[in-house]
Protein backbone atom coordinates (compact mmCIF):
# COMPACT_ATOMS: atom_id res chain seq x y z
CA UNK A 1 2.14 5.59 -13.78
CA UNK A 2 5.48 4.38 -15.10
CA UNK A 3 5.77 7.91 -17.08
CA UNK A 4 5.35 9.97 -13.61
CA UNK A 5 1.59 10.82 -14.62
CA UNK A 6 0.48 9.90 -10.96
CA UNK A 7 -2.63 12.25 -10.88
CA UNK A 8 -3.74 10.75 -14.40
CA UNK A 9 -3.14 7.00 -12.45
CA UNK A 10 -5.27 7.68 -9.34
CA UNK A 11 -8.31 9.16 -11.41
CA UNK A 12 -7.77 6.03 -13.62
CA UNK A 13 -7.36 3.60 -10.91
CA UNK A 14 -10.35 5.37 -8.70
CA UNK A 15 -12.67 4.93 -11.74
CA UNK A 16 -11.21 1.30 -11.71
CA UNK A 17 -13.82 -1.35 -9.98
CA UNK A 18 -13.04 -5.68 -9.76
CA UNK A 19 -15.19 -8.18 -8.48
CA UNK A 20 -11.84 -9.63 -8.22
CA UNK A 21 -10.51 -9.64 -4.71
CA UNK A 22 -6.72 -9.25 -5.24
CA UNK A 23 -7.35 -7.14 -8.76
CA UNK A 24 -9.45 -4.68 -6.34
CA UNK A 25 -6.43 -4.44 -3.41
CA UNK A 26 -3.84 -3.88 -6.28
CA UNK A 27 -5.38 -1.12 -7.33
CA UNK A 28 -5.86 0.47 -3.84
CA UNK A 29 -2.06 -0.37 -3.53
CA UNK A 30 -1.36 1.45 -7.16
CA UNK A 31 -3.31 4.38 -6.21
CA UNK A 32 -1.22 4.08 -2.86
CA UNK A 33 2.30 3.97 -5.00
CA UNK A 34 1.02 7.29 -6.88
CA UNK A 35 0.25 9.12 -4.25
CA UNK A 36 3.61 8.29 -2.47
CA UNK A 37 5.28 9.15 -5.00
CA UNK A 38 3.61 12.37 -4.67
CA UNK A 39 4.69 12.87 -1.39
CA UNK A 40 0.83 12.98 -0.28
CA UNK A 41 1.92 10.31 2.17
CA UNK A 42 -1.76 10.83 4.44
CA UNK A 43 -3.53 10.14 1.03
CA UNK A 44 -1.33 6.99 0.17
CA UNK A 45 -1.91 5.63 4.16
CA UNK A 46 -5.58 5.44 3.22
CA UNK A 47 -5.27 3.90 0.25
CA UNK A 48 -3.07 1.11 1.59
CA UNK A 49 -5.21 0.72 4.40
CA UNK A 50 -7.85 -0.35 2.10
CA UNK A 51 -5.76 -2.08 0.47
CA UNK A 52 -4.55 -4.35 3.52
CA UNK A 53 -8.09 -4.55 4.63
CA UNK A 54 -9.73 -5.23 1.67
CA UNK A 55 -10.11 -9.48 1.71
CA UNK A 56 -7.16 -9.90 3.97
CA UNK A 57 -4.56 -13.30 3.06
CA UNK A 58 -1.65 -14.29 3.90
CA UNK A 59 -0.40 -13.68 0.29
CA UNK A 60 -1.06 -9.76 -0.11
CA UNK A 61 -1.86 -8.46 2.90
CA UNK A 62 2.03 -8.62 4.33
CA UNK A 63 3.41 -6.80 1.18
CA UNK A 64 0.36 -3.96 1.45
CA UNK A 65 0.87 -3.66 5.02
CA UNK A 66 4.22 -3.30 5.16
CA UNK A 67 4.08 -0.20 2.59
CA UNK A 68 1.16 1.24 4.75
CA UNK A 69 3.93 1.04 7.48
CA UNK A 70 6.22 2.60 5.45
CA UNK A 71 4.20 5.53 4.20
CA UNK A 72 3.42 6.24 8.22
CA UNK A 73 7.08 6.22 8.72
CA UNK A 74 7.54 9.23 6.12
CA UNK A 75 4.55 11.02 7.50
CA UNK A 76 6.18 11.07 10.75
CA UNK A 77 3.63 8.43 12.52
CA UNK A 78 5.69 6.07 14.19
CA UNK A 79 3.53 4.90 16.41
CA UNK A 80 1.35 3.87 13.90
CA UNK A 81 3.71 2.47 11.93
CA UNK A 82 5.29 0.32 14.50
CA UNK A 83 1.34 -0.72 15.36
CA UNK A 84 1.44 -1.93 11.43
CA UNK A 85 5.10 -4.01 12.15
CA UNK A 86 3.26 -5.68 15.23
CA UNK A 87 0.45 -6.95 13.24
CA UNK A 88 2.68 -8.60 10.66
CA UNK A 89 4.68 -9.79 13.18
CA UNK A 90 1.58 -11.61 14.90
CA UNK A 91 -0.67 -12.21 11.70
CA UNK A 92 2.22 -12.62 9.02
CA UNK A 93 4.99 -15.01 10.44
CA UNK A 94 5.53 -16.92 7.62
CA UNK A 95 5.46 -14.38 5.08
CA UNK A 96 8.32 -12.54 3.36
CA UNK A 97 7.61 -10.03 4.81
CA UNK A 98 8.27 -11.23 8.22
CA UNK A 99 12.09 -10.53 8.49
CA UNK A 100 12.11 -6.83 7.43
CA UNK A 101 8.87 -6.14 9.40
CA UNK A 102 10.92 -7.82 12.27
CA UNK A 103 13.95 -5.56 11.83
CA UNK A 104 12.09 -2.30 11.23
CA UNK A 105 9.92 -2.38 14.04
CA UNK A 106 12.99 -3.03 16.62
CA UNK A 107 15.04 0.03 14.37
CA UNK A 108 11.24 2.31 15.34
CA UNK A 109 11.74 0.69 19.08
CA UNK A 110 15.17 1.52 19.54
CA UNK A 111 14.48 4.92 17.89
CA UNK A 112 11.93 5.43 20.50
CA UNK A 113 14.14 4.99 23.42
CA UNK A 114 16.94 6.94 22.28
CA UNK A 115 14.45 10.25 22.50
CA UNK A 116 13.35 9.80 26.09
């Protein structure tokens, strides 16, 4: 992936199978990555969804979810994306991720009520 083959990644990665819980996610999140970076931001939503929800912890799930969020924020889901700040918000308060999730989803909010 490092060399910009992204369509060689995801067919590597979606032939790529762990019994290993966070292994497994990282891949969904690679596969993710690639298709971002393809601009096939509906495609890279799924694939961080599965990501997130695949064996949620504390540990990985933030860091998934909060490119999920992102990737609904360039596909022009807001909504959806501020749903996805929320839940680390709730779930994810002492992660790393807490912070930017905080400052993102009030950026979306105040976004919101500037259009109305």
């Amino acid at each position: 992936m490092k060399e910009g083959k992204y369509d060689a990644a995801i067919d590597h990665l979606k032939s790529f199978s762990s019994s290993d819980l966070l292994v497994q996610a990282r891949a969904y999140s690679l596969i993710g990555d690639a298709y971002a970076e393809k601009k096939s931001f509906g495609d890279a939503i799924d694939y961080y969804k599965k990501a997130s929800e695949y064996k949620a912890n504390k540990f990985f799930t933030p860091s998934y979810l909060m490119k999920l969020a992102a990737a609904y924020e360039a596909n022009k889901q807001n909504k959806e994306a501020l749903d996805v700040y929320n839940e680390i918000v709730e779930k994810y308060a002492e992660s790393a991720e807490y912070i930017n999730a905080k400052k993102y989803k009030a950026v979306l909010e105040g976004s919101a009520h500037c259009h109305f």
